[in-house]
Every structure is written in C-alpha cells, then in structure tokens.
N, C-alpha and C. Protein backbone atom coordinates (compact mmCIF):
# COMPACT_ATOMS: atom_id res chain seq x y z
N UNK A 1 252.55 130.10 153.88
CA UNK A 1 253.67 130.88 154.38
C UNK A 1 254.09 131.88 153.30
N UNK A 2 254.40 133.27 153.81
CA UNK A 2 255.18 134.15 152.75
C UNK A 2 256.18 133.65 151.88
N UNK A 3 256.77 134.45 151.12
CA UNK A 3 257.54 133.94 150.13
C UNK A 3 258.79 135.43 150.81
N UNK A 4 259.34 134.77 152.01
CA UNK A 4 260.41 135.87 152.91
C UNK A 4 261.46 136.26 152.18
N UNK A 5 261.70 135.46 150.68
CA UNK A 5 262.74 136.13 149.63
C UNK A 5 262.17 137.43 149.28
N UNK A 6 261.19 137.45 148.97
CA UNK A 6 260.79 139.05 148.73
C UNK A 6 260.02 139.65 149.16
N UNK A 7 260.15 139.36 150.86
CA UNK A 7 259.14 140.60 151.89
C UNK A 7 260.08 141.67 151.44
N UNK A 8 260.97 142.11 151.74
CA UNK A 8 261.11 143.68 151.94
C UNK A 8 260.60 144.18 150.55
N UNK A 9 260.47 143.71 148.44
CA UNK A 9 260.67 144.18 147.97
C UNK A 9 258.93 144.34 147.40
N UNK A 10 258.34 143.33 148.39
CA UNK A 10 256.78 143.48 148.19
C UNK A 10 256.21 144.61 148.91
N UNK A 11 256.80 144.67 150.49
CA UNK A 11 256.65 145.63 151.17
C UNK A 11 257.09 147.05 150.77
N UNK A 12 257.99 147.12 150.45
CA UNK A 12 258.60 148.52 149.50
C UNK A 12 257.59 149.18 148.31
N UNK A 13 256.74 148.14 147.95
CA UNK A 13 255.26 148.32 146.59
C UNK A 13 254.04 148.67 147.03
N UNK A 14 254.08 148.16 148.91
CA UNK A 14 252.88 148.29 149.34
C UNK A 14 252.08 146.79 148.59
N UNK A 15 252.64 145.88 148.56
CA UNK A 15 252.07 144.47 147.99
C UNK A 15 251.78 143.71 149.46
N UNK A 16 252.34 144.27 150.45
CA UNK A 16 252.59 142.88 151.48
C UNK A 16 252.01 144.22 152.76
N UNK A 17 251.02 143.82 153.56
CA UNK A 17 251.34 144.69 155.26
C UNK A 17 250.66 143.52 156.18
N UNK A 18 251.66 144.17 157.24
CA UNK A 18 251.64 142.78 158.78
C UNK A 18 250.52 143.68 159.24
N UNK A 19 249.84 143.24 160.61
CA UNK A 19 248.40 143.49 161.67
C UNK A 19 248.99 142.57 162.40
N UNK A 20 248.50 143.39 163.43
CA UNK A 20 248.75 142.11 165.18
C UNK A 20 246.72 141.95 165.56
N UNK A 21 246.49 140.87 165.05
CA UNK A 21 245.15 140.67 165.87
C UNK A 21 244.94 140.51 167.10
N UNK A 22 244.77 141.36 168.27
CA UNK A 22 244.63 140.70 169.40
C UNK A 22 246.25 140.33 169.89
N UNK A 23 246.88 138.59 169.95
CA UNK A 23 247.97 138.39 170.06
C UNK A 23 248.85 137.16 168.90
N UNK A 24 247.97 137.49 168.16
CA UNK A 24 248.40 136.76 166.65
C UNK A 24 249.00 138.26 165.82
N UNK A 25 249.72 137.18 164.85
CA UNK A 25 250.22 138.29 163.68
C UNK A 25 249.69 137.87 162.38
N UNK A 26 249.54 138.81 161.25
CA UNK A 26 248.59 138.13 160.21
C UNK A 26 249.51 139.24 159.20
N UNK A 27 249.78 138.38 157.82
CA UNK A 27 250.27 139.35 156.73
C UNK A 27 248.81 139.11 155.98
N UNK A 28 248.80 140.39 155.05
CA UNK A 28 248.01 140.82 154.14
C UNK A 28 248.34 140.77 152.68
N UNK A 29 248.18 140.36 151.62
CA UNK A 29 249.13 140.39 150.63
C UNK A 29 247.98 140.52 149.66
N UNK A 30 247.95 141.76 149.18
CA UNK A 30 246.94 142.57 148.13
C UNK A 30 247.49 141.06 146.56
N UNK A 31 245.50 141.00 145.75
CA UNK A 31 246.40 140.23 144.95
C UNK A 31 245.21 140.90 143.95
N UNK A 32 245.50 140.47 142.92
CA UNK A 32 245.06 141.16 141.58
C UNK A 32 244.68 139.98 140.44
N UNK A 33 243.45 140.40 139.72
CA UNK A 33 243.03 139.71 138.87
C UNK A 33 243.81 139.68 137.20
N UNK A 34 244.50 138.27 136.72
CA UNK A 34 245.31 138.21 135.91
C UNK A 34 244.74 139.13 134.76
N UNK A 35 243.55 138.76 134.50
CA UNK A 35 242.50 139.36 133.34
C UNK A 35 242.46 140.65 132.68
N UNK A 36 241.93 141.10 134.50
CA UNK A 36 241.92 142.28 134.22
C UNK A 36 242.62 143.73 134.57
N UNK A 37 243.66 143.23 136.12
CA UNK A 37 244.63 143.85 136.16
C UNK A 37 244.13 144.86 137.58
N UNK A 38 242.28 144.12 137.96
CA UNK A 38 241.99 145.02 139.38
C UNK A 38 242.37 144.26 140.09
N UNK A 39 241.94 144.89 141.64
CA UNK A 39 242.51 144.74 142.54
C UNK A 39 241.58 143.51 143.32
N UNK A 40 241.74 142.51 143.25
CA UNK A 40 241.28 141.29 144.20
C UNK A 40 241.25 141.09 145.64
N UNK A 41 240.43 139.89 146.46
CA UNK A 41 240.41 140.08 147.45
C UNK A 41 241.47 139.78 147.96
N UNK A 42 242.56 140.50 149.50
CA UNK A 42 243.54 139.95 149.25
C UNK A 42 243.52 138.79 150.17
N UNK A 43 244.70 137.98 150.06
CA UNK A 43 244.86 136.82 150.84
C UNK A 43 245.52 137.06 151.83
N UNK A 44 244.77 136.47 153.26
CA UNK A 44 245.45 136.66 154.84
C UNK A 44 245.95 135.52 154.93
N UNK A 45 247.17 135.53 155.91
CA UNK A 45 247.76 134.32 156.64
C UNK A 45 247.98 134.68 157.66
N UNK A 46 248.19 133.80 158.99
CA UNK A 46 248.79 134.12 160.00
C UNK A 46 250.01 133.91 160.23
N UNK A 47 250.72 134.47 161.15
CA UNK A 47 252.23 133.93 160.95
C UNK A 47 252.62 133.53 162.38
N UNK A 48 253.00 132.43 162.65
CA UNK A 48 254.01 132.10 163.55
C UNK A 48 255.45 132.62 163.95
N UNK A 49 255.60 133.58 164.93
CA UNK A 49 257.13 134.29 164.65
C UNK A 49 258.14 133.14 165.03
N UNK A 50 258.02 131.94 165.62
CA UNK A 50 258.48 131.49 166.42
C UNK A 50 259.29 130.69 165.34
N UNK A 51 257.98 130.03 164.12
CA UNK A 51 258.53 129.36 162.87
C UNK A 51 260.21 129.96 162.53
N UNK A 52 260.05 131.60 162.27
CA UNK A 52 261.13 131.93 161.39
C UNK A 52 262.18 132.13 162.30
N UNK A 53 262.39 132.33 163.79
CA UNK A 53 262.92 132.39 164.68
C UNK A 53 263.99 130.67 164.36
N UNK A 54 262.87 129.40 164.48
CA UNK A 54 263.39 128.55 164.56
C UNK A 54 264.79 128.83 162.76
N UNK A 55 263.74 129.24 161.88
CA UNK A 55 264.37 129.08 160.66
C UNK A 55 265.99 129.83 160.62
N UNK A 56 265.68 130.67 161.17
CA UNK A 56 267.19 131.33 161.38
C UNK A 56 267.82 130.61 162.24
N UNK A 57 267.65 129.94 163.47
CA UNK A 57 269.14 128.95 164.10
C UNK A 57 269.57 128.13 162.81
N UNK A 58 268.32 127.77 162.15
CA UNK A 58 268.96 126.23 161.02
C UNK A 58 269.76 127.34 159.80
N UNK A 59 269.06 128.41 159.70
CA UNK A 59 270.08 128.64 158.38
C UNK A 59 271.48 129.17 158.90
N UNK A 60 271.42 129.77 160.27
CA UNK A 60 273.21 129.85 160.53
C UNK A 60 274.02 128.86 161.03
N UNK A 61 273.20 127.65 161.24
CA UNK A 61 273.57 126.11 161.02
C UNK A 61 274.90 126.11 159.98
N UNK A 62 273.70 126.60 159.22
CA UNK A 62 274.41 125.82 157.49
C UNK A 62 275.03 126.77 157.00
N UNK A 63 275.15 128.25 157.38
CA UNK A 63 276.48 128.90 157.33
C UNK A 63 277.63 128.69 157.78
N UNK A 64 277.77 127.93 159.41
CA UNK A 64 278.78 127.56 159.67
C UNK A 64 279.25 126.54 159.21
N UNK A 65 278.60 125.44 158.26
CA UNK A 65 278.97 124.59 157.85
C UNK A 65 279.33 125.12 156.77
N UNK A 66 279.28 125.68 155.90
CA UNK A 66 279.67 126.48 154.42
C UNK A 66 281.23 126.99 154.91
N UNK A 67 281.03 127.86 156.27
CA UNK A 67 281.72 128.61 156.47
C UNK A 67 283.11 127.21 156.56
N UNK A 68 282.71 126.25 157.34
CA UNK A 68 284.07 125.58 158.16
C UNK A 68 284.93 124.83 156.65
N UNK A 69 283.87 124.35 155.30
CA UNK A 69 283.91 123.75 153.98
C UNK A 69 284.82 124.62 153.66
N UNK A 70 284.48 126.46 153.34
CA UNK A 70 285.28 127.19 152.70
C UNK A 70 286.90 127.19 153.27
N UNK A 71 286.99 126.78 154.65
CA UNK A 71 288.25 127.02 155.50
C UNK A 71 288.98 126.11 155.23
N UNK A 72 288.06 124.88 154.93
CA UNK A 72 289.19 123.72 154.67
C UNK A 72 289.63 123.82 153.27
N UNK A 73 288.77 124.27 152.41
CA UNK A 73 289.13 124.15 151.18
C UNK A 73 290.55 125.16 150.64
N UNK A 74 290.54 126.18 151.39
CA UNK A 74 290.94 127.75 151.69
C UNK A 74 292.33 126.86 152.05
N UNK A 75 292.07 126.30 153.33
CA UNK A 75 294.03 125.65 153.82
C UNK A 75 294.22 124.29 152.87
N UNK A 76 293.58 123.89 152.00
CA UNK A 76 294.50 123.10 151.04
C UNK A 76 294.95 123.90 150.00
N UNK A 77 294.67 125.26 149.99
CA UNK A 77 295.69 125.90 148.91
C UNK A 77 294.60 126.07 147.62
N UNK A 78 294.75 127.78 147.28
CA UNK A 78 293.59 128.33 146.37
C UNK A 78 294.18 128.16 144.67
C-alpha cells in the first residue's frame, strides 16, 4: 500500500503516477538506486479504492470521537 501521508508531495516531484488498467487502478512509484543515484525499476501496486473509501468512514470515526473528548474537556472549564 502507498504511504497516502505523502501522495500529494511525491506526486508534486513526479515520484508517484496512478494508470487505470482496463478496470483496476495501479500507482507507479519511480525508485532509484541508493549507490548510485539512477533511476531503477519502478515498483507497481494495485490499489483498491474501496480500501481508502472504507479508511475514511474509520478516520472520521475517530474525529468525532476526538471531537466529542475535546467538548467535554472544553465544558469542564479551560
């Protein structure tokens, strides 16, 4: 799986590009030899949109739970 903390800032380098195969999606992520600093073969994955779809209901899960923590904490007085 990507590392979705820094799609936009890989994508912004030209480090990271998506392809729709057919009816799959596949990222591309150019990678480079430590050594010598060329350009390696890069590594494909496919991606499940459905995965990060699910991942976002759970993380605004746990915003509203942050959120309801900060409220209570907020009405016992700052």
């Amino acid at each position: 799986m990507i590392n979705v903390e820094q799609y936009i800032e890989l994508k912004a380098k030209g480090l990271i590009t998506l392809a729709k195969v057919g009816n799959a999606y596949v990222v591309v992520m150019d990678r480079f030899d430590v050594n010598t600093g060329q350009k390696a073969q890069p590594e494909i994955q496919s991606l499940d949109i459905q995965v990060y779809k699910d991942n976002i209901v759970k993380l605004q899960n746990v915003i509203l739970q942050i959120e309801a923590l900060i409220k209570d904490c907020v009405a016992l007085g700052e």
